[in-house]
C-alpha atoms as a PDB file:
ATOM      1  CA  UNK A   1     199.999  11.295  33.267  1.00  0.00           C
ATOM      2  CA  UNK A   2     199.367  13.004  36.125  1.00  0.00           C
ATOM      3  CA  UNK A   3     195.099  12.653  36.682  1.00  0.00           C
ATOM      4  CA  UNK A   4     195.572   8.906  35.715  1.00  0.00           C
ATOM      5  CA  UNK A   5     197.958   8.503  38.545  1.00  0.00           C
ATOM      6  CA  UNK A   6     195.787  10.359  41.101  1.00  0.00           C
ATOM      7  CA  UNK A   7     193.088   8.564  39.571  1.00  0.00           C
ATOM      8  CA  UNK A   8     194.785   5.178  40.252  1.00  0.00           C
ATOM      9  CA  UNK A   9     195.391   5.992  44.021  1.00  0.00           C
ATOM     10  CA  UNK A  10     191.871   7.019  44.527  1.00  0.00           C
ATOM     11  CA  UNK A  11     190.623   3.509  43.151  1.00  0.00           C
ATOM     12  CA  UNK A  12     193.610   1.635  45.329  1.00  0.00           C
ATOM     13  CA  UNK A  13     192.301   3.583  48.448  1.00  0.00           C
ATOM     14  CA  UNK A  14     188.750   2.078  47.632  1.00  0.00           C
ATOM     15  CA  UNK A  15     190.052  -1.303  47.404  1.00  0.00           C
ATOM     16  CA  UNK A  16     192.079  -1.073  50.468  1.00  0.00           C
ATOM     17  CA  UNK A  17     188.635   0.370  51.660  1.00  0.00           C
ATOM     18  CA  UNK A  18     186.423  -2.379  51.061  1.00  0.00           C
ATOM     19  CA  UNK A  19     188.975  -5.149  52.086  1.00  0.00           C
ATOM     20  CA  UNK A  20     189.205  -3.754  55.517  1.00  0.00           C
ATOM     21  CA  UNK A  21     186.232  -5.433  55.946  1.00  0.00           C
ATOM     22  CA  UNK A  22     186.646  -8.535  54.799  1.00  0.00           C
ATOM     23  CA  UNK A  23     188.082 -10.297  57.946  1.00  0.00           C
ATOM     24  CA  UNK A  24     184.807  -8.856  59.868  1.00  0.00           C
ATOM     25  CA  UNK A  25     182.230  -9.931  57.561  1.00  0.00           C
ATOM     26  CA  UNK A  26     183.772 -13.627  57.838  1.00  0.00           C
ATOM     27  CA  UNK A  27     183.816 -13.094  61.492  1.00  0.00           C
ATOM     28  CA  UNK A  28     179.839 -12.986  60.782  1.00  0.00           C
ATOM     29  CA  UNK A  29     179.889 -15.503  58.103  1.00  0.00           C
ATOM     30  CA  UNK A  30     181.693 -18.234  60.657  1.00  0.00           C
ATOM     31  CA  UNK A  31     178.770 -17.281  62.395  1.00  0.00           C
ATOM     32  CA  UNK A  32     176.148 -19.395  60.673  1.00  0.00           C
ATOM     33  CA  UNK A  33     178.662 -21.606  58.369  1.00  0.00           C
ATOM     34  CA  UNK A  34     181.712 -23.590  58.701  1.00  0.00           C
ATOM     35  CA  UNK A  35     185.238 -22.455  57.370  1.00  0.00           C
ATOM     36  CA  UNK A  36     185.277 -24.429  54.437  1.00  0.00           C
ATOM     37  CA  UNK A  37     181.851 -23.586  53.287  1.00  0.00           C
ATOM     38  CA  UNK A  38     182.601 -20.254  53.605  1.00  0.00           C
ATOM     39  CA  UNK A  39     184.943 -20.664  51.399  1.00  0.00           C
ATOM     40  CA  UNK A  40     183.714 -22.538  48.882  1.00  0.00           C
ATOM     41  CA  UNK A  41     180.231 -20.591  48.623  1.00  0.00           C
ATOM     42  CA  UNK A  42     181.670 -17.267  48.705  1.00  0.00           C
ATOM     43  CA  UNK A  43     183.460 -18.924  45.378  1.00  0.00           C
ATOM     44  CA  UNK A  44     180.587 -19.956  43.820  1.00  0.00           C
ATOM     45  CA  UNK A  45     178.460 -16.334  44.599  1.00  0.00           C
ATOM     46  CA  UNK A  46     181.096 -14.578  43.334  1.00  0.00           C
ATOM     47  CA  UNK A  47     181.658 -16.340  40.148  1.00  0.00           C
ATOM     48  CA  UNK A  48     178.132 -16.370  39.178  1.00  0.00           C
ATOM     49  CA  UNK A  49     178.120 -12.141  40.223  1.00  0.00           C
ATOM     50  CA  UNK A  50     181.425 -12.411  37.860  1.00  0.00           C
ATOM     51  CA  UNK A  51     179.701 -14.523  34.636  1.00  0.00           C
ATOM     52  CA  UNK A  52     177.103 -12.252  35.031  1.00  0.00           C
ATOM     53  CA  UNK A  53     179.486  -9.119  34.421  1.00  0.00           C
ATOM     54  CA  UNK A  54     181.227 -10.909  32.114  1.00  0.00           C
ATOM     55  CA  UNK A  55     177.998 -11.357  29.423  1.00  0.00           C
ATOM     56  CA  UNK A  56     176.814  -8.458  30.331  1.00  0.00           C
ATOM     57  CA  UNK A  57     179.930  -6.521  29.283  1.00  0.00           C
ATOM     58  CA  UNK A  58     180.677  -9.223  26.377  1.00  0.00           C
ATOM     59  CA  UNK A  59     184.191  -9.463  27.552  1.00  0.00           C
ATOM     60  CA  UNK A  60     186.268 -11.264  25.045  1.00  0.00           C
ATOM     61  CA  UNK A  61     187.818 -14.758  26.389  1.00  0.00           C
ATOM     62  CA  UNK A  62     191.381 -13.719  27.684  1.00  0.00           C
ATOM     63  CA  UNK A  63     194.197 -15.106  25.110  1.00  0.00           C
ATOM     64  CA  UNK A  64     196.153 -18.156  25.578  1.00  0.00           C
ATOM     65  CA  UNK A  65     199.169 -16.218  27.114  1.00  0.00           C
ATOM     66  CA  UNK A  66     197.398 -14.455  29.554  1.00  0.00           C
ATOM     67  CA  UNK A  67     195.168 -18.217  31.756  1.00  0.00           C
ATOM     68  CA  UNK A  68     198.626 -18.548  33.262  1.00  0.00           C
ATOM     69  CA  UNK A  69     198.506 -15.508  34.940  1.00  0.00           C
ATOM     70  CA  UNK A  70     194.697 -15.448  35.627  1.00  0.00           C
ATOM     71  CA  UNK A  71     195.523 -19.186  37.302  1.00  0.00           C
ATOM     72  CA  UNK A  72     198.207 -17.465  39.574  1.00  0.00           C
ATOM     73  CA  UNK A  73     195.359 -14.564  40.885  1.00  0.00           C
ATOM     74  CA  UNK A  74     192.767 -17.343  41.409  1.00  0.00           C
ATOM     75  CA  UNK A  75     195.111 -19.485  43.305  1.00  0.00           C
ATOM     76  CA  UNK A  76     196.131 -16.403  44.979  1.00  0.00           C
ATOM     77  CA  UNK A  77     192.892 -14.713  45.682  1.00  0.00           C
ATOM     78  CA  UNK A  78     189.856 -16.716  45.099  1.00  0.00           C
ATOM     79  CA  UNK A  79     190.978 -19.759  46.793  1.00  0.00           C
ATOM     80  CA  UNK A  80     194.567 -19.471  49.212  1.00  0.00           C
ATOM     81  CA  UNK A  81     193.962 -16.505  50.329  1.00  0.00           C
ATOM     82  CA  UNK A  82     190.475 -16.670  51.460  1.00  0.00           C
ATOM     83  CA  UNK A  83     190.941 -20.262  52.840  1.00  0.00           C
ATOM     84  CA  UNK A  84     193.997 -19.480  55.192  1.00  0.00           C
ATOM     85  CA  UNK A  85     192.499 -16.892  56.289  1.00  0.00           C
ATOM     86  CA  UNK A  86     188.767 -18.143  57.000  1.00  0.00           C
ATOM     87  CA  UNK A  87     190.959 -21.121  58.567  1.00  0.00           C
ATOM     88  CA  UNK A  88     193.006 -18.709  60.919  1.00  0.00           C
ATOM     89  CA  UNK A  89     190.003 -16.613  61.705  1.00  0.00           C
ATOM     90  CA  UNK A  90     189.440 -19.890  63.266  1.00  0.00           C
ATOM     91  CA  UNK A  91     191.862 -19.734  66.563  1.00  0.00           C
ATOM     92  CA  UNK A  92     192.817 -16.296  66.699  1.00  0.00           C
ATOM     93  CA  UNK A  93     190.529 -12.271  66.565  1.00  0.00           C
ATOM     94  CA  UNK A  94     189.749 -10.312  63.755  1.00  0.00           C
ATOM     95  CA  UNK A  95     192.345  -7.669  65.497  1.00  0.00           C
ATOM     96  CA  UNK A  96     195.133  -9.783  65.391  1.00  0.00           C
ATOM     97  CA  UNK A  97     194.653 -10.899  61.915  1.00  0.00           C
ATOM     98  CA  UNK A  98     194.581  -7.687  60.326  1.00  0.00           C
ATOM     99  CA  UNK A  99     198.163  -6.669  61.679  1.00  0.00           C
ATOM    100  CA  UNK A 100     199.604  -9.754  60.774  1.00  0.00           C
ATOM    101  CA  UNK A 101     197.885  -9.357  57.127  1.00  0.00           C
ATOM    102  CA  UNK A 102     199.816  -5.928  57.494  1.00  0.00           C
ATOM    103  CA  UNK A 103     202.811  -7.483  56.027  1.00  0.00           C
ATOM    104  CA  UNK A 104     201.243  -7.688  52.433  1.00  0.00           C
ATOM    105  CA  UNK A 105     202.351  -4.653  50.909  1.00  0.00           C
ATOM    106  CA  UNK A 106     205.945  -5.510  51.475  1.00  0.00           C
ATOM    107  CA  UNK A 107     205.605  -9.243  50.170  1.00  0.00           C
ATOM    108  CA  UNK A 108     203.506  -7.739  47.590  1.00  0.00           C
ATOM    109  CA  UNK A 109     206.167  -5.276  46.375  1.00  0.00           C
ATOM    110  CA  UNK A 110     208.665  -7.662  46.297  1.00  0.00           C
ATOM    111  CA  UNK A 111     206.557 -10.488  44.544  1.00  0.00           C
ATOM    112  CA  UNK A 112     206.251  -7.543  42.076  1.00  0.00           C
ATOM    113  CA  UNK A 113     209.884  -6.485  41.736  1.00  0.00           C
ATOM    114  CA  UNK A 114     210.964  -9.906  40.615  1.00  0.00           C
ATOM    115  CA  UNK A 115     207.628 -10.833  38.627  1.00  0.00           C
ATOM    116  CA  UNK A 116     207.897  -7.392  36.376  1.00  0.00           C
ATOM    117  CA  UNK A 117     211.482  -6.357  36.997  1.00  0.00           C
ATOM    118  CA  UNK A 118     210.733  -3.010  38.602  1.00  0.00           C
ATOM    119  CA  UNK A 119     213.438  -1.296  40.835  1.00  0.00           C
ATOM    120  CA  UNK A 120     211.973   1.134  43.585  1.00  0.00           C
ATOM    121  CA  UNK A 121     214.275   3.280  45.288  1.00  0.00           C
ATOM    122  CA  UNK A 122     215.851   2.788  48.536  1.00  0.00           C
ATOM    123  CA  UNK A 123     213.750   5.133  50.075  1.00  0.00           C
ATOM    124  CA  UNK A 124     210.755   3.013  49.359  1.00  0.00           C
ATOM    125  CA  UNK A 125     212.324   0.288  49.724  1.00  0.00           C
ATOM    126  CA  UNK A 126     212.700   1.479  53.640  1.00  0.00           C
ATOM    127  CA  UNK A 127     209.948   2.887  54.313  1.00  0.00           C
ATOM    128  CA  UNK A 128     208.530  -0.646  53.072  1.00  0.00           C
ATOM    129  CA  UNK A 129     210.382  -2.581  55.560  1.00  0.00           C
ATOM    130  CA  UNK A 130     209.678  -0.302  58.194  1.00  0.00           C
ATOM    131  CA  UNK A 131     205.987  -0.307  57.818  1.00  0.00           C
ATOM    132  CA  UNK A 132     206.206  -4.491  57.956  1.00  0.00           C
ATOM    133  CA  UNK A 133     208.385  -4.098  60.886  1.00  0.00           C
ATOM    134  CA  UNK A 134     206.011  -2.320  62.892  1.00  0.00           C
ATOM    135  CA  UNK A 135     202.946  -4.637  62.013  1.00  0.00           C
ATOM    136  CA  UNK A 136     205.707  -7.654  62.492  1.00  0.00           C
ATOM    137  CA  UNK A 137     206.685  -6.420  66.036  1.00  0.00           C
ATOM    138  CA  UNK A 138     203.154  -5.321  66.875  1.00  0.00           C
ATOM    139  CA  UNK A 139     201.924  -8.919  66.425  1.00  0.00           C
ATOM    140  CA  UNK A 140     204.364 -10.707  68.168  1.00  0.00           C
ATOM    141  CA  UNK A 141     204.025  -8.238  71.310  1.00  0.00           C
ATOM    142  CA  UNK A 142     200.298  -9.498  70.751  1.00  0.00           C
ATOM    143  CA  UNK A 143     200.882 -12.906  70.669  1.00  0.00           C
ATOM    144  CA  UNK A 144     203.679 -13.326  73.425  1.00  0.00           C
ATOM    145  CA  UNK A 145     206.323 -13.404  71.268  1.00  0.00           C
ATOM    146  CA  UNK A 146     206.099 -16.133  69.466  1.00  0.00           C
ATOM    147  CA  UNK A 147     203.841 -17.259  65.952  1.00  0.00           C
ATOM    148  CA  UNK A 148     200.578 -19.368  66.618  1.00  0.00           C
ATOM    149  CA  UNK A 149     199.073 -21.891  64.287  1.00  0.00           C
ATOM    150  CA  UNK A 150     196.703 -18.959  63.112  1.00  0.00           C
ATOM    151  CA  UNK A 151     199.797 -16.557  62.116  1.00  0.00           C
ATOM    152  CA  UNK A 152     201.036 -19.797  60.439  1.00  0.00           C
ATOM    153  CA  UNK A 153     198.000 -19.673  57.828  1.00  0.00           C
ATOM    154  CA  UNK A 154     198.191 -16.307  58.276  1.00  0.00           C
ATOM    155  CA  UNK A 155     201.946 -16.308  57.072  1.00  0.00           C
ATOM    156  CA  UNK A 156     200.985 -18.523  53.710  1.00  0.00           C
ATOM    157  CA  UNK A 157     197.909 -16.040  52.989  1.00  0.00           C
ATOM    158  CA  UNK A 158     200.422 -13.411  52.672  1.00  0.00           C
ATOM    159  CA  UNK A 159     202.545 -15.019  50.235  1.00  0.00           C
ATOM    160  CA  UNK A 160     199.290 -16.620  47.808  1.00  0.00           C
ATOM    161  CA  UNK A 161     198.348 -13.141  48.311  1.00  0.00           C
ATOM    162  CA  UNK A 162     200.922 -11.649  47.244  1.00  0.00           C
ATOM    163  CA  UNK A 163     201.467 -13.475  44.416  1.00  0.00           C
ATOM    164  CA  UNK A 164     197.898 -13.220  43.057  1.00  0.00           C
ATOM    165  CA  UNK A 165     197.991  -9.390  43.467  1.00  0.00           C
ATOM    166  CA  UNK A 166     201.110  -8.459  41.658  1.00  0.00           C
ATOM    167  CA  UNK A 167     200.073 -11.047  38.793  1.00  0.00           C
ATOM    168  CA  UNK A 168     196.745  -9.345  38.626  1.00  0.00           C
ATOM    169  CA  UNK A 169     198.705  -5.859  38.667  1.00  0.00           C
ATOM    170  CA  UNK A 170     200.255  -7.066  35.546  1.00  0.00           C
ATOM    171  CA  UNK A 171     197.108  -8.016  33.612  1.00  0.00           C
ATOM    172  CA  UNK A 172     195.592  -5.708  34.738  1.00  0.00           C
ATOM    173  CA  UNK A 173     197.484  -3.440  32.616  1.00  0.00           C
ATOM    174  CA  UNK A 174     196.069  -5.272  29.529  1.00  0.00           C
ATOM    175  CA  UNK A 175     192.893  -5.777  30.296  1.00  0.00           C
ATOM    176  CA  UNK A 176     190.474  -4.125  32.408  1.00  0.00           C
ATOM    177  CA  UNK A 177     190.303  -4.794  36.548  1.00  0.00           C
ATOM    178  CA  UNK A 178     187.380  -6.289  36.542  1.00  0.00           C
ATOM    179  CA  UNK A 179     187.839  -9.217  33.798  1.00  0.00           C
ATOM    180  CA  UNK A 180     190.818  -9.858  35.628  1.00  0.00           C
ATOM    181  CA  UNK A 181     188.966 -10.790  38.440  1.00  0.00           C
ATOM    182  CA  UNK A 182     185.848 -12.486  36.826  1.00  0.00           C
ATOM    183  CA  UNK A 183     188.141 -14.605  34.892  1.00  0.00           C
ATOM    184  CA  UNK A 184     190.079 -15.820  37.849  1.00  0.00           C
ATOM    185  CA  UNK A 185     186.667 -16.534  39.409  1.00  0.00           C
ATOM    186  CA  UNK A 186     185.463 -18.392  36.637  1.00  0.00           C
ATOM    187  CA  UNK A 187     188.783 -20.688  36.379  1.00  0.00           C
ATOM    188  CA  UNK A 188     188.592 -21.649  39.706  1.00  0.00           C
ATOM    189  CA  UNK A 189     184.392 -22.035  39.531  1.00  0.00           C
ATOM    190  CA  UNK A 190     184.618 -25.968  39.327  1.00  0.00           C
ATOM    191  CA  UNK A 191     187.165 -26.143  42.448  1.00  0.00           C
ATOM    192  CA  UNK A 192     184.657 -23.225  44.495  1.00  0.00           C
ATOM    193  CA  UNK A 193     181.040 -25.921  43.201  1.00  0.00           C
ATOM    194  CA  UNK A 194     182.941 -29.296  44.148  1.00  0.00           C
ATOM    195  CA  UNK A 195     183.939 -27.638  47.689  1.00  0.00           C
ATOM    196  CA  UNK A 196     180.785 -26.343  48.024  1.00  0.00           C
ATOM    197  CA  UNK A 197     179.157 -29.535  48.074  1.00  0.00           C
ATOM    198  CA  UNK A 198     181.500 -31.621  50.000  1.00  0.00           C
ATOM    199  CA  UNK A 199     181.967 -28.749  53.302  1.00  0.00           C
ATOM    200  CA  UNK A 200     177.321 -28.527  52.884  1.00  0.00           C
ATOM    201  CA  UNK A 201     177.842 -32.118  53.409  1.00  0.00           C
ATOM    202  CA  UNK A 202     179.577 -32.189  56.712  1.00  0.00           C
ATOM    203  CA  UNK A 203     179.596 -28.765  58.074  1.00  0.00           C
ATOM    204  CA  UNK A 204     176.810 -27.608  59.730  1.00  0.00           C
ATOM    205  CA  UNK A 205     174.351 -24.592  58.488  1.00  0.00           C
ATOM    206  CA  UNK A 206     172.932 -22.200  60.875  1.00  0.00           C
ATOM    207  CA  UNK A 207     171.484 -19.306  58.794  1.00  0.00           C
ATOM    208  CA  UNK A 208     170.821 -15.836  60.575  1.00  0.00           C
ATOM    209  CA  UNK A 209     171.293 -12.182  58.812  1.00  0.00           C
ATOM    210  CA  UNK A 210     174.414 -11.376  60.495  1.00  0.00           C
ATOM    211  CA  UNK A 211     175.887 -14.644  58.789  1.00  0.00           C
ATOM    212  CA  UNK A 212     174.169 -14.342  55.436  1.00  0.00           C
ATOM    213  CA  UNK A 213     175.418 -10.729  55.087  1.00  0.00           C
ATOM    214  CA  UNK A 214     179.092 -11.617  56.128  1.00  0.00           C
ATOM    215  CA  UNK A 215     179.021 -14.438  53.256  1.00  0.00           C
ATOM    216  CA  UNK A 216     177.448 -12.097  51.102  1.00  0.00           C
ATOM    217  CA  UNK A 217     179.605  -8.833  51.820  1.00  0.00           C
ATOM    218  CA  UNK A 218     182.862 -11.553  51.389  1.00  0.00           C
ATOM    219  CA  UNK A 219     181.402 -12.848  47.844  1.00  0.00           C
ATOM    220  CA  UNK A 220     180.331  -9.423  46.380  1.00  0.00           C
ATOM    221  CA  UNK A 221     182.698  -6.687  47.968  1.00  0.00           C
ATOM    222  CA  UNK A 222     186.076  -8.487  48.795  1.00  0.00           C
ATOM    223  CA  UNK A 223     186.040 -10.714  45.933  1.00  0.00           C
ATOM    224  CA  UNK A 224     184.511  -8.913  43.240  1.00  0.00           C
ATOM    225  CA  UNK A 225     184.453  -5.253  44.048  1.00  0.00           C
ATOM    226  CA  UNK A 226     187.192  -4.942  45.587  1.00  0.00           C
ATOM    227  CA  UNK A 227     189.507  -6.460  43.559  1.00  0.00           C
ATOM    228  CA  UNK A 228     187.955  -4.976  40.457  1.00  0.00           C
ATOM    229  CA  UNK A 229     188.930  -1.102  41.800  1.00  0.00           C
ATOM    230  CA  UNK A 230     192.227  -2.396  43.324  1.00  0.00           C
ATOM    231  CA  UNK A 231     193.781  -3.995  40.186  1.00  0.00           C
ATOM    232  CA  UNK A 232     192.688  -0.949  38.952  1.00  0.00           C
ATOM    233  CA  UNK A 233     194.580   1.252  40.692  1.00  0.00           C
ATOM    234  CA  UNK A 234     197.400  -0.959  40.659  1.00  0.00           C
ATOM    235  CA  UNK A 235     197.929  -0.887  36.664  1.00  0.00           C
ATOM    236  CA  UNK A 236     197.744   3.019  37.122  1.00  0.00           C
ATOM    237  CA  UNK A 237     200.165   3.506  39.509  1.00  0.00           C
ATOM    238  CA  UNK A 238     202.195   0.395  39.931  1.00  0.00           C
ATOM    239  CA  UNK A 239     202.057  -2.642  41.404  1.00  0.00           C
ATOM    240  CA  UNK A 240     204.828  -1.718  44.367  1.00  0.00           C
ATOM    241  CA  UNK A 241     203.351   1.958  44.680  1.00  0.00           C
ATOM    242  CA  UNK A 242     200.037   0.649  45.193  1.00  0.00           C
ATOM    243  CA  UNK A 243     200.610  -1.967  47.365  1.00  0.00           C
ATOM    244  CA  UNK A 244     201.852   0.072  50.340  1.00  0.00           C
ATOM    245  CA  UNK A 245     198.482   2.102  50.723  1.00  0.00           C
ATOM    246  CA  UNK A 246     197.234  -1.623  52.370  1.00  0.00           C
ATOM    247  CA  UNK A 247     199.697  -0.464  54.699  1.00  0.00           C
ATOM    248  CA  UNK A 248     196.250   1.356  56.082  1.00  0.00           C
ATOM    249  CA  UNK A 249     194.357  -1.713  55.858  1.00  0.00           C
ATOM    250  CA  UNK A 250     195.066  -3.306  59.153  1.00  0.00           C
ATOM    251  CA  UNK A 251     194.629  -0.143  60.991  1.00  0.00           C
ATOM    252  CA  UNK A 252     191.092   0.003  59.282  1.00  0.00           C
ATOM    253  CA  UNK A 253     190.468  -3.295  60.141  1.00  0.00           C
ATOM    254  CA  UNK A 254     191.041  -2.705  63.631  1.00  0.00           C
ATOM    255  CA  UNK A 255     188.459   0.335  63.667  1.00  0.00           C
ATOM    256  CA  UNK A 256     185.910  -2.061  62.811  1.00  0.00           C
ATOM    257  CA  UNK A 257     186.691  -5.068  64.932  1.00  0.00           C
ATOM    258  CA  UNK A 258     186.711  -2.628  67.677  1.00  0.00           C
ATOM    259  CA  UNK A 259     183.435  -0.686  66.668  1.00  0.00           C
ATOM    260  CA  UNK A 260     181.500  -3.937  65.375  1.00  0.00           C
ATOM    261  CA  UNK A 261     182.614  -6.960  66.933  1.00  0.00           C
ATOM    262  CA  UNK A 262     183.535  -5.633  70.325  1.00  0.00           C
ATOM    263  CA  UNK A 263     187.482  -6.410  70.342  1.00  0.00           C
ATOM    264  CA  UNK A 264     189.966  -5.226  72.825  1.00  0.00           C
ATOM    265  CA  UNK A 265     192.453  -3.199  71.389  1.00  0.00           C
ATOM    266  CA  UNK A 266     195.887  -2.481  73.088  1.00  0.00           C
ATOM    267  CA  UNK A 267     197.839   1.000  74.063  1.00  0.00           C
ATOM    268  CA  UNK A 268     199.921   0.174  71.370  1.00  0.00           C
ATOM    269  CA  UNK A 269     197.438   0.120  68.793  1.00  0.00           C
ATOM    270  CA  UNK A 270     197.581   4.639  68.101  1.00  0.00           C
ATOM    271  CA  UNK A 271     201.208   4.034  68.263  1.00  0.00           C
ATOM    272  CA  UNK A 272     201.146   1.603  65.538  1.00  0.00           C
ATOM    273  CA  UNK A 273     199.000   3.490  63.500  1.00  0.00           C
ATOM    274  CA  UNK A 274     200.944   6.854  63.251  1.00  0.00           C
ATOM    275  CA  UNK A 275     203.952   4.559  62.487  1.00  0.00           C
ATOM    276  CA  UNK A 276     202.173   2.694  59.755  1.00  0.00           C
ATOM    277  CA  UNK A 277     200.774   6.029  58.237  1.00  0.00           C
ATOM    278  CA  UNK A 278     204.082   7.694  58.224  1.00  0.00           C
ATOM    279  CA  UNK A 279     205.604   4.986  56.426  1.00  0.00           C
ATOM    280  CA  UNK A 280     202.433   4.809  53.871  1.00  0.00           C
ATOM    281  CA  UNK A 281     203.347   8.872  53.192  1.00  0.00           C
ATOM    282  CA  UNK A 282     207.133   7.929  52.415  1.00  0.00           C
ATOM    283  CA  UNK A 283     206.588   4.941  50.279  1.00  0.00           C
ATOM    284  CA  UNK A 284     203.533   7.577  48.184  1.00  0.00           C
ATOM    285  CA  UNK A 285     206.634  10.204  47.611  1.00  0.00           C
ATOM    286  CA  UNK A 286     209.313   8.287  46.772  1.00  0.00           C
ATOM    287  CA  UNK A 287     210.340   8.090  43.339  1.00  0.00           C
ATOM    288  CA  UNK A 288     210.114   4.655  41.815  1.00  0.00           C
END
């Protein structure tokens, strides 16, 4: 048991790695396209990358029991998730985002608990609420102390989110990561087509490489890769367990937006992140 747990954190890790990302490449894609086409395009990209893995693979169509499930992660994570966020990305920094996002582990774990009926201890269950405190006091010391309209979206991402990953977590256990995700992507295809032409029709285009690589890095690595390692790692090591290495996320996500976009980051940011870490090492320990 042991290597396929070790195995399963190493795969999480790269997830958490690639989506740290995400909320810079669509800083690029907003760029050159509109929210809404981002959106919907980075839908369509990714579900023709996902067909394409799909007969490649000759994945057998998921039974009956399991579309509800595979509706939930492409409510969750091919459409609400992506949308709020583009949307928020809209009115308030990459920076910003990230530690509100910092939150999903906790909503994740709990989504999970009641979903699949797992009981982590109380020590992860603190070190779990500690971790969201931080990110939850960190942002509103960012944003004056009070929500925005952007940490409103922000705030619904993390519950779609949330949802989508723990369901995912669950399949995930009965059929590989990456039909999970392909599957979702195909379900929600005629939504991500229908959106796609309706936003080209009224949002303007203005293509440059920065953009095109945003929209592509959102389409292949967030919404494909990504998710194909991370629901891996979460059917190896849990659902809960898993979810609190995203506790590193934000921090990564910061890193970049710093490096690559040119953000301002607070004093408070180191403080943050040896808080956050801490509480990632406790919730990795304790006994579930």
């Amino acid at each position: 048991m042991r290597p396929i747990a070790v195995s399963g954190s190493v795969l999480a890790v790269l997830g958490v790695a690639i989506f740290s990302f995400t909320f810079p490449a669509t800083h690029w894609a907003l760029g050159g396209f509109g929210p809404w086409t981002t959106v919907a395009v980075r839908g369509v990209i990714a579900a023709a990358i996902a067909g394409g893995c799909l007969v490649v693979g000759r994945a057998p169509v998921p039974a009956r029991e399991h579309w509800p499930g595979l509706a939930v992660v492409g409510l969750g994570v091919v459409l609400g998730f992506p949308l709020l966020t583009t949307l928020a990305l809209q009115t308030t920094n990459t920076s910003h985002a990230a530690v509100v996002i910092g939150a999903l582990p906790l909503a994740t774990a709990i989504v999970a608990a009641v979903r699949q009926g797992s009981r982590p201890s109380r020590t992860f269950w603190g070190a779990a609420v500690a971790g969201a405190a931080v990110v939850t006091v960190f942002t509103l010391v960012q944003s004056g102390g009070a929500p925005t309209a952007g940490d409103l979206y922000l705030f619904a991402a993390l519950v779609v989110c949330a949802a989508g990953y723990a369901e995912g977590g669950r399949l995930a256990r009965v059929m590989p990561g990456l039909q999970v995700i392909s599957w979702a992507l195909i379900g929600m295809l005629p939504f991500a087509l229908l959106g796609s032409v309706i936003a080209l029709s009224f949002e303007p285009v203005h293509l440059g490489d920065q953009a095109l690589l945003g929209l592509a890095y959102v389409a292949a690595g967030s919404q494909v890769v990504g998710l194909m390692v991370w629901y891996r790692g979460m059917a190896a090591i849990g659902v809960a367990r898993a979810s609190q290495l995203q506790l590193a996320q934000p921090l990564l996500t910061l890193v970049w937006s710093a490096a690559l976009l040119g953000e301002h980051l607070g004093p408070a940011t180191p403080l943050a992140a040896v808080a956050v870490l801490v509480c990632v090492a406790v919730t990795q320990r304790a006994r579930t």
